[in-house]
Protein backbone atom coordinates (compact mmCIF):
# COMPACT_ATOMS: atom_id res chain seq x y z
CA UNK A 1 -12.71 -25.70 17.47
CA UNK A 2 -10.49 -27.08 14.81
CA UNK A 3 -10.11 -24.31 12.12
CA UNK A 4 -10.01 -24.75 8.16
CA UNK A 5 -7.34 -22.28 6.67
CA UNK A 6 -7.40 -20.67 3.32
CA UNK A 7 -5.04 -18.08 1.54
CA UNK A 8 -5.99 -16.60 -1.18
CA UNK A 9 -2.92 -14.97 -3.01
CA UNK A 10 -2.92 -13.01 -6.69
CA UNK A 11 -0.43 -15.10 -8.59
CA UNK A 12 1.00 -11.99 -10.58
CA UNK A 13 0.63 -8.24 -10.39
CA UNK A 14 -2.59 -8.16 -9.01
CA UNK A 15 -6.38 -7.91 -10.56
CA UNK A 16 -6.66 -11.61 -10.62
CA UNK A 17 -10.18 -12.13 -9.17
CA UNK A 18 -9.30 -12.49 -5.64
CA UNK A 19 -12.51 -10.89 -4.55
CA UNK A 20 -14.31 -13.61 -6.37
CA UNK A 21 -12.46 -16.36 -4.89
CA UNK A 22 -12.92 -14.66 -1.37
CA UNK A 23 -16.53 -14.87 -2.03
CA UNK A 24 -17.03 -18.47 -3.20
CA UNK A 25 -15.15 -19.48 -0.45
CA UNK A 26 -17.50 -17.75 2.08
CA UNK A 27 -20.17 -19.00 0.66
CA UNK A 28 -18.98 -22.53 0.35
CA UNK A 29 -18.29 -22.41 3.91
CA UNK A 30 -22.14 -20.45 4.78
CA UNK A 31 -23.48 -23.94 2.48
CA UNK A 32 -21.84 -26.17 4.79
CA UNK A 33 -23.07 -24.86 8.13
CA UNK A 34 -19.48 -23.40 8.87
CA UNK A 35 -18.75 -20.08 10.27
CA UNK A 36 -16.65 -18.35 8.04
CA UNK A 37 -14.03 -15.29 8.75
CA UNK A 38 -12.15 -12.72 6.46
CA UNK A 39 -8.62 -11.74 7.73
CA UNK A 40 -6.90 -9.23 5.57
CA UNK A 41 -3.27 -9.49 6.43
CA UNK A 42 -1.70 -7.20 3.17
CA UNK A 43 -1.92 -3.79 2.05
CA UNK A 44 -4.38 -0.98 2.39
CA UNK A 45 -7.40 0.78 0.90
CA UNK A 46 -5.76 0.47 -2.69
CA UNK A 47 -7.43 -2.88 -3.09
CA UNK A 48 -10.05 -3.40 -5.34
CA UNK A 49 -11.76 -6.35 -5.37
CA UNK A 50 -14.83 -7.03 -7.46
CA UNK A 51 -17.88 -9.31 -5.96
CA UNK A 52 -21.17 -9.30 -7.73
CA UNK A 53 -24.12 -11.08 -5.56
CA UNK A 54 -27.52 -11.43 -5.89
CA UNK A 55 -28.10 -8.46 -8.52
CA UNK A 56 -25.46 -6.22 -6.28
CA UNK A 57 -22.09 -5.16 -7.24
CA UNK A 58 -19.49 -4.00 -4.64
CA UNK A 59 -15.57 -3.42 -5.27
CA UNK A 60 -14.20 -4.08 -1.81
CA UNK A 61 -11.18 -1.93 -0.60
CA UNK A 62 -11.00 -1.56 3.26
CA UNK A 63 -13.85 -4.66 4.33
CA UNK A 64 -13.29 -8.44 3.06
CA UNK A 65 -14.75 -9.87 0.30
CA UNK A 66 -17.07 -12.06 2.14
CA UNK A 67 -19.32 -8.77 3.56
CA UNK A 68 -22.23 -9.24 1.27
CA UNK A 69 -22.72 -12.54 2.54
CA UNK A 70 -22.65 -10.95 6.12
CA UNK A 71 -18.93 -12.64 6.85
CA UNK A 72 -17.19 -10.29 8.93
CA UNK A 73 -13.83 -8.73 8.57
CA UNK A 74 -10.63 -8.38 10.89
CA UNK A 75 -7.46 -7.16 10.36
CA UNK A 76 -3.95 -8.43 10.92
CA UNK A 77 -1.02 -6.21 12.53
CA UNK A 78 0.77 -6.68 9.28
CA UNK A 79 -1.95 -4.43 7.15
CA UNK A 80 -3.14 -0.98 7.63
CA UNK A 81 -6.68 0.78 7.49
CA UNK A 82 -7.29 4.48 6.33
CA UNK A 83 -10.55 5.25 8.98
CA UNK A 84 -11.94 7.73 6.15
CA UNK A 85 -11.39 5.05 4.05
CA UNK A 86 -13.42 3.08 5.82
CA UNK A 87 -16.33 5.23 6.83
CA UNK A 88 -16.63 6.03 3.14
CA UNK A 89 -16.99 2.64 1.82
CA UNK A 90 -18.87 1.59 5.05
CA UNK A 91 -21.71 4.33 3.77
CA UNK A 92 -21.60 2.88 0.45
CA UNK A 93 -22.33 -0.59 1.62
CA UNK A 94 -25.32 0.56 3.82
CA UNK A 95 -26.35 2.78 1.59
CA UNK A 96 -26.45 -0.85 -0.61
CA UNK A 97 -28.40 -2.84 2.52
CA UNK A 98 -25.24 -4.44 4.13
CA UNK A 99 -23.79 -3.61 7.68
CA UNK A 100 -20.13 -4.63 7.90
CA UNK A 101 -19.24 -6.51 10.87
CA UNK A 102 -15.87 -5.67 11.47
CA UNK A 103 -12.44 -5.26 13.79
CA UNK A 104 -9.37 -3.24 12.54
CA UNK A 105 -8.34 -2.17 15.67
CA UNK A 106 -4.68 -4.10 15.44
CA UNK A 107 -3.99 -2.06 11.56
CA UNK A 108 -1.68 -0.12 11.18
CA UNK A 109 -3.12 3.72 11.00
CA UNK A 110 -3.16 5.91 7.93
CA UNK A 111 -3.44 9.45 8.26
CA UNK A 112 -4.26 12.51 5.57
CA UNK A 113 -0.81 13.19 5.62
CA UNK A 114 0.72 9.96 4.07
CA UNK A 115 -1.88 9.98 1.39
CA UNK A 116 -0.46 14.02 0.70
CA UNK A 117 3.13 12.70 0.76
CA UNK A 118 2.51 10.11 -1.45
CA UNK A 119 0.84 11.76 -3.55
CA UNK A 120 3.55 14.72 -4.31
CA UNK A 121 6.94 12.55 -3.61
CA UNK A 122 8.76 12.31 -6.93
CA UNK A 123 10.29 8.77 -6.27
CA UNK A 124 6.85 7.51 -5.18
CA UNK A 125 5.26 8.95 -7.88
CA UNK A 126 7.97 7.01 -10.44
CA UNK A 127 8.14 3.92 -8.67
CA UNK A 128 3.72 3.85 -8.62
CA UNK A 129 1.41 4.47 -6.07
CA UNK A 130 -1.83 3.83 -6.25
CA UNK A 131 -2.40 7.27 -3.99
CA UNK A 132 -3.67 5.43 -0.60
CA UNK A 133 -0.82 6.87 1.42
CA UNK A 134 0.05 3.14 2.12
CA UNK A 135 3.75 3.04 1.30
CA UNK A 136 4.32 6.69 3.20
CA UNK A 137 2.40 5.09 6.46
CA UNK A 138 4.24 1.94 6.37
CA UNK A 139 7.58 3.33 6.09
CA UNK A 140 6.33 5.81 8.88
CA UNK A 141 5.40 3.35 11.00
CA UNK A 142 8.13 0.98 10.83
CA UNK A 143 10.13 4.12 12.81
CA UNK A 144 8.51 4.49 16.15
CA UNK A 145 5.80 6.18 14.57
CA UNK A 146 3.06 3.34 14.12
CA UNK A 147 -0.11 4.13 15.32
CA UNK A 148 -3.44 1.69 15.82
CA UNK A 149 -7.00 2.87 16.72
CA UNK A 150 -5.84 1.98 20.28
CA UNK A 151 -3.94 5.31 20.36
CA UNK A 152 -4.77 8.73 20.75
CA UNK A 153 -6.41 10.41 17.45
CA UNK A 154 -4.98 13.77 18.05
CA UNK A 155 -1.39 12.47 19.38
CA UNK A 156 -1.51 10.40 15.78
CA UNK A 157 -2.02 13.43 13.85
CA UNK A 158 0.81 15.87 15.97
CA UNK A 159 2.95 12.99 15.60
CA UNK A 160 2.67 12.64 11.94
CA UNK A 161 2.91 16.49 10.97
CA UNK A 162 6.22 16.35 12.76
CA UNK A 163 7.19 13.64 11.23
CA UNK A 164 6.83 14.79 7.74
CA UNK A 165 7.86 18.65 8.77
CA UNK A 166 4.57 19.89 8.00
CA UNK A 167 2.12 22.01 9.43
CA UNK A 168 -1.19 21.00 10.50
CA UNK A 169 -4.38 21.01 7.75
CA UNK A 170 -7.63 21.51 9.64
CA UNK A 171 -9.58 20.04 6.97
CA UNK A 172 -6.88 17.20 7.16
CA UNK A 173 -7.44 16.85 10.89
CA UNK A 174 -11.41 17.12 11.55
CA UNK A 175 -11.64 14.32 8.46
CA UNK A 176 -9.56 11.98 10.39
CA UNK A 177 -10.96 13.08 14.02
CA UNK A 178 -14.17 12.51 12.85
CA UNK A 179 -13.80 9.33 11.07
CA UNK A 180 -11.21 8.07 13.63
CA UNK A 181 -14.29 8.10 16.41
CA UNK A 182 -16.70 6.54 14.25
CA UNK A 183 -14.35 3.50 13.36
CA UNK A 184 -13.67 2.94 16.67
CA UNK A 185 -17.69 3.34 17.83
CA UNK A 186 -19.23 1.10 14.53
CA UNK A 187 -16.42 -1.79 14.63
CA UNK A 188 -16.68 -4.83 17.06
CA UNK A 189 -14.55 -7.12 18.94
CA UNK A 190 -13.82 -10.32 17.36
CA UNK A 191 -11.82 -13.02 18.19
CA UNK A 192 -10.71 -15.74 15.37
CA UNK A 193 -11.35 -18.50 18.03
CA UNK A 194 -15.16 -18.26 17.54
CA UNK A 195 -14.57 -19.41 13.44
CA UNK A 196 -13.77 -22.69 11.87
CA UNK A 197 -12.91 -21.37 8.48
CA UNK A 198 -10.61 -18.70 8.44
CA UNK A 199 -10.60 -16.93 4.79
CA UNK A 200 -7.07 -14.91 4.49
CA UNK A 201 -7.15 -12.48 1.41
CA UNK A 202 -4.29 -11.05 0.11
CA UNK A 203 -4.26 -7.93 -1.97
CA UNK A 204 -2.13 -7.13 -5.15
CA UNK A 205 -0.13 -9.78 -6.28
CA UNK A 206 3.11 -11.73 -5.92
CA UNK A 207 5.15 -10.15 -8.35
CA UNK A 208 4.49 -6.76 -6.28
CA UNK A 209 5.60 -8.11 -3.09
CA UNK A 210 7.71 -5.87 -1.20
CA UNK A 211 10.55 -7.58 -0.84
CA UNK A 212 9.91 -11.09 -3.64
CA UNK A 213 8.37 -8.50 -6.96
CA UNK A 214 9.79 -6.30 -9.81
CA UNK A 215 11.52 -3.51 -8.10
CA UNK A 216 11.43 -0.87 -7.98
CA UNK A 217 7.81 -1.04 -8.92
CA UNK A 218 6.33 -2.73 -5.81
CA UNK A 219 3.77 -2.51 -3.33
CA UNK A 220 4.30 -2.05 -0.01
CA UNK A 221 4.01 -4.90 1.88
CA UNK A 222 4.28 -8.72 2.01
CA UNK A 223 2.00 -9.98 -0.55
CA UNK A 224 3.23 -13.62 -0.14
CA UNK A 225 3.25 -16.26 2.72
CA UNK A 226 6.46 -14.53 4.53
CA UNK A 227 3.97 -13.12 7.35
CA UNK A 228 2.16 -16.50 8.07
CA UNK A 229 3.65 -18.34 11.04
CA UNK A 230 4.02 -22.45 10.73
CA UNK A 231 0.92 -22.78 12.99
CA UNK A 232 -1.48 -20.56 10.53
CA UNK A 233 0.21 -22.58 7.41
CA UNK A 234 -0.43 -25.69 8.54
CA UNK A 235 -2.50 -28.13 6.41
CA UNK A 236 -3.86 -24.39 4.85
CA UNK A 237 -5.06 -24.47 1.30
CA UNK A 238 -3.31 -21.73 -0.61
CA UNK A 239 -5.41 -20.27 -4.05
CA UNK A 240 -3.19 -18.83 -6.42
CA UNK A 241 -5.62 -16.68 -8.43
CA UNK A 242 -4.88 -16.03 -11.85
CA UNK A 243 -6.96 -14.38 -15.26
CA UNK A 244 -6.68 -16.21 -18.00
CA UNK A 245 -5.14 -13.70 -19.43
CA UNK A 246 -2.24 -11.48 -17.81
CA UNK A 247 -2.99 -7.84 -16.40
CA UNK A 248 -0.80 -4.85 -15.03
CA UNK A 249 -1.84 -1.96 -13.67
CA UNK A 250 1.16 0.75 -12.91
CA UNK A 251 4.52 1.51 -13.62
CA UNK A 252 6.76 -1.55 -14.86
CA UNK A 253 6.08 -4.94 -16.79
CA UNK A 254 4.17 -4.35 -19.92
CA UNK A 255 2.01 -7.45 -20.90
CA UNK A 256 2.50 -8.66 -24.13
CA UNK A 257 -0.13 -7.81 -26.62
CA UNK A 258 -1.15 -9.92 -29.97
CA UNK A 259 -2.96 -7.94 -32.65
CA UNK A 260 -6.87 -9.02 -32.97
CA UNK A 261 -6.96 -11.23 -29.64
CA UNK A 262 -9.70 -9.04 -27.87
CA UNK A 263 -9.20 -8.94 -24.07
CA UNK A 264 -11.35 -6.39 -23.16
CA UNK A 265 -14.14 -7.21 -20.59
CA UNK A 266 -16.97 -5.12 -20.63
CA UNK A 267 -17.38 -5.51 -16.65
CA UNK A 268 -14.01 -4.54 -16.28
CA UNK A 269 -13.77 -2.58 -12.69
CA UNK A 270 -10.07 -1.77 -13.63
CA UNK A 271 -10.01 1.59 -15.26
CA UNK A 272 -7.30 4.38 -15.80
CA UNK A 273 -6.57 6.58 -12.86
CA UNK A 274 -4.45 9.52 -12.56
CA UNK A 275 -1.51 7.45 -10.38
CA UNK A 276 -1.78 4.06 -12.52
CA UNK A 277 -2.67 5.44 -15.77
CA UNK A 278 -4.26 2.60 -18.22
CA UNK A 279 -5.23 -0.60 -16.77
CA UNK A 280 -3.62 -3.37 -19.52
CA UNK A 281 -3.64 -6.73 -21.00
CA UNK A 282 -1.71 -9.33 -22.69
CA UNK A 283 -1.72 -13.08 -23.17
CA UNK A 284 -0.75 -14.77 -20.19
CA UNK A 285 3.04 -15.64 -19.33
CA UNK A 286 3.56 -19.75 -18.10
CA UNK A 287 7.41 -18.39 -17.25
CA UNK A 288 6.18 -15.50 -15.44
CA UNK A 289 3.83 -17.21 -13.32
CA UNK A 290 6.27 -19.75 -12.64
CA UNK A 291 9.26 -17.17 -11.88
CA UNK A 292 6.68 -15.73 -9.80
CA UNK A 293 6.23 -18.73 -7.75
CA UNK A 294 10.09 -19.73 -8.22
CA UNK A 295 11.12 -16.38 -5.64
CA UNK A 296 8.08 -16.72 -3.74
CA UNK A 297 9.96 -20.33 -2.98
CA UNK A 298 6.69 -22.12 -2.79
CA UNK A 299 7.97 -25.26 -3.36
CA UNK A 300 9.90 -24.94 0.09
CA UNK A 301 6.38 -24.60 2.00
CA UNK A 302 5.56 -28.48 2.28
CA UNK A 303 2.57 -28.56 4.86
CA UNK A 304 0.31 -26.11 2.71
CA UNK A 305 -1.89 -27.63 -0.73
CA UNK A 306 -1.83 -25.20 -3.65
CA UNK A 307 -4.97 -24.40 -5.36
CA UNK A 308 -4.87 -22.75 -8.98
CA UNK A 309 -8.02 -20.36 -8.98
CA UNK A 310 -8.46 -19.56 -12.69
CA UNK A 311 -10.60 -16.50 -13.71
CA UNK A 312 -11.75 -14.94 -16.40
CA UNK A 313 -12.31 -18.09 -18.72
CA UNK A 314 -15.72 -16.47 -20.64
CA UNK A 315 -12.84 -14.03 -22.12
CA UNK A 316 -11.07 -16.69 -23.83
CA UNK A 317 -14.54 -18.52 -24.79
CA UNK A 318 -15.63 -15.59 -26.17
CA UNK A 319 -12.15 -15.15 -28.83
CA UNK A 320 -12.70 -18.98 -29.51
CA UNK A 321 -8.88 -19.61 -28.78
CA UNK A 322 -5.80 -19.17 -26.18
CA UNK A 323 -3.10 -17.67 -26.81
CA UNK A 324 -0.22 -17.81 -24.12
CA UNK A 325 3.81 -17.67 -23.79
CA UNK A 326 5.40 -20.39 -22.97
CA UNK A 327 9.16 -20.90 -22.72
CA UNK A 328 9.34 -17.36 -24.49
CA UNK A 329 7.42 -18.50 -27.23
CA UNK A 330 3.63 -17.77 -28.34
CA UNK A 331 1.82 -20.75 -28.74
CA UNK A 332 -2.38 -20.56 -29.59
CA UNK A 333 -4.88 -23.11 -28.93
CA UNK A 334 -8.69 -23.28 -29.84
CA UNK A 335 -11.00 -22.99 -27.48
CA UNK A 336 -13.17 -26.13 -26.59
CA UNK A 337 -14.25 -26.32 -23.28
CA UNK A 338 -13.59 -24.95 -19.68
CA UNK A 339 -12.34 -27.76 -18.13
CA UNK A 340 -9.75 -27.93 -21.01
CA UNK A 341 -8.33 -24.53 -20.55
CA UNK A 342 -7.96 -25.26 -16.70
CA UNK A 343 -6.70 -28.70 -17.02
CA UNK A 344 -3.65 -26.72 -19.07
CA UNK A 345 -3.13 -24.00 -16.66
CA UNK A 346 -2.52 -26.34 -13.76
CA UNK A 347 -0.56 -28.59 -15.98
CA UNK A 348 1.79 -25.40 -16.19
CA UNK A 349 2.40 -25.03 -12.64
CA UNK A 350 5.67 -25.57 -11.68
CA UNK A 351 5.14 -26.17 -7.54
């Protein structure tokens, strides 16, 4: 079966819309009589993607962004699952008429015990967390301390208290025991053979990327193309998902902000938490995004077509004008039509 890719990347710092694209893309694929498939290859539970459908709203964290179309989810070796996590937000989407078809048993394992450490280490705590445990269980498991749901619960947890010097929690433990079983009881067995459209969705953004983002205030892991062997890039359509506008949430870059240009969204599922603080806004950055793409070395990648995925374009209808940096300077345009603000922002892509 010959297999359509797609990667869908956030072009910045995240909170882009890449739950939206996810979803069009499944459903695209559902219109056309394909069988589509989610992989999440990035990150943890700290993702937060917004999908509204049919009169339902769902921010999607642990399962793809396809699930309310009934696409199913599997996971990469290169991204890690929290199992309470995911019984949690499993509830919440049957609770909502949706059973998630699903296979994380190659993820990396996060227990109780990286979500505590991250959630009390100073340097963590001032280079941003988003309080998932994700960083602590990646830098865990890149010891020999990586665990999968093909190991033994109990040996996971013993091995983790030791590794962190601790002392066992029994609240800690019969949360993860228990959620642990029913992961590895509710998920199935897929194979990415029996798909011919093969959705990868990234989480957070480019400019967070591990290695490729503003350090020291990073995610975890790869948020680029760095994972992707030739054979998966291949002829693969790459989405670069970008607002409008340009959003941070965390420690770091602060987004320029213009007195009396109104980018609040009154949908907005970005809100303060206690480890991100404010969720904020400024007018988009043309140097950024291409600086962005400049050490993600995209041009370098010659076998893969580059889709700009804009979002967010009823914010800029709605202030009747554009406002965006470009070469370090602020330049404003009015607003006339949709296609005119898109036919700009792909003009400004340097790839």
């Amino acid at each position: 079966m010959k297999e359509e890719i797609k990667i869908v990347l956030g072009a910045l710092f995240g909170d882009e819309g890449k739950g939206v694209c996810v979803h069009s893309l499944c459903k695209k694929a559902l219109d056309e009589n394909k069988r589509p498939l989610v992989v999440r290859f990035s990150g943890g539970p700290q993702a937060a993607h917004t999908v509204d459908y049919n009169g339902i709203r769902h921010i999607f964290s642990s399962f793809g962004s396809g699930t309310l179309l009934n696409v199913p989810t599997l996971y990469k070796n290169t991204a890690l699952i929290d199992p309470v996590c995911i019984i949690n937000e499993y509830n919440v989407l049957v609770n909502k008429g949706f059973k998630p078809w699903f296979d994380v048993s190659n993820a990396k394992i996060i227990t109780p015990y990286d979500v505590e450490f991250c959630r009390n280490d100073k340097k963590t705590l001032s280079d941003g967390t988003c309080g998932k445990g994700v960083y602590a269980a990646l830098v865990r498991s890149n010891t020999d301390k990586s665990f999968s749901l093909n190991d033994n619960p109990q040996e996971i947890l013993n091995s983790t208290v030791k590794y962190y010097n601790t002392t066992h929690c029994k609240e800690f433990d019969e949360m993860f025991l228990s959620a642990f079983e029913e992961v590895k009881k509710l998920q199935s067995k897929i194979s990415i053979n029996d798909f011919d459209t093969i959705i990868y969705e990234g989480t957070q953004g480019l400019l967070l990327d591990a290695d490729l983002g503003f350090q020291p205030f990073v995610t975890a892991t790869n948020t680029g193309l760095q994972t992707f062997s030739d054979e998966e890039l291949q002829n693969a359509e790459v989405y670069l998902v970008m607002r409008t506008y340009l959003t941070r949430h965390g420690n770091g870059f602060m987004p320029q902000q213009v007195e009396g240009y109104d980018l609040n969204d009154e949908s907005e599922s970005n809100v303060y938490n206690g480890f991100q603080g404010d969720f904020k806004t400024g007018v988009f950055d043309f140097d950024l995004l291409n600086k962005a793409f400049k050490r993600h070395k995209l041009k370098e990648y010659k076998n893969v077509k580059f889709v700009p995925f804009l979002t967010h374009l009823d914010t800029i209808e709605r202030n009747g004008r554009l406002i965006y940096l470009k070469n370090n300077k602020l330049i404003e345009i009015g607003f006339e039509s949709h296609e005119q603000i898109s036919k700009l922002f792909e003009s400004n892509v340097c790839i």
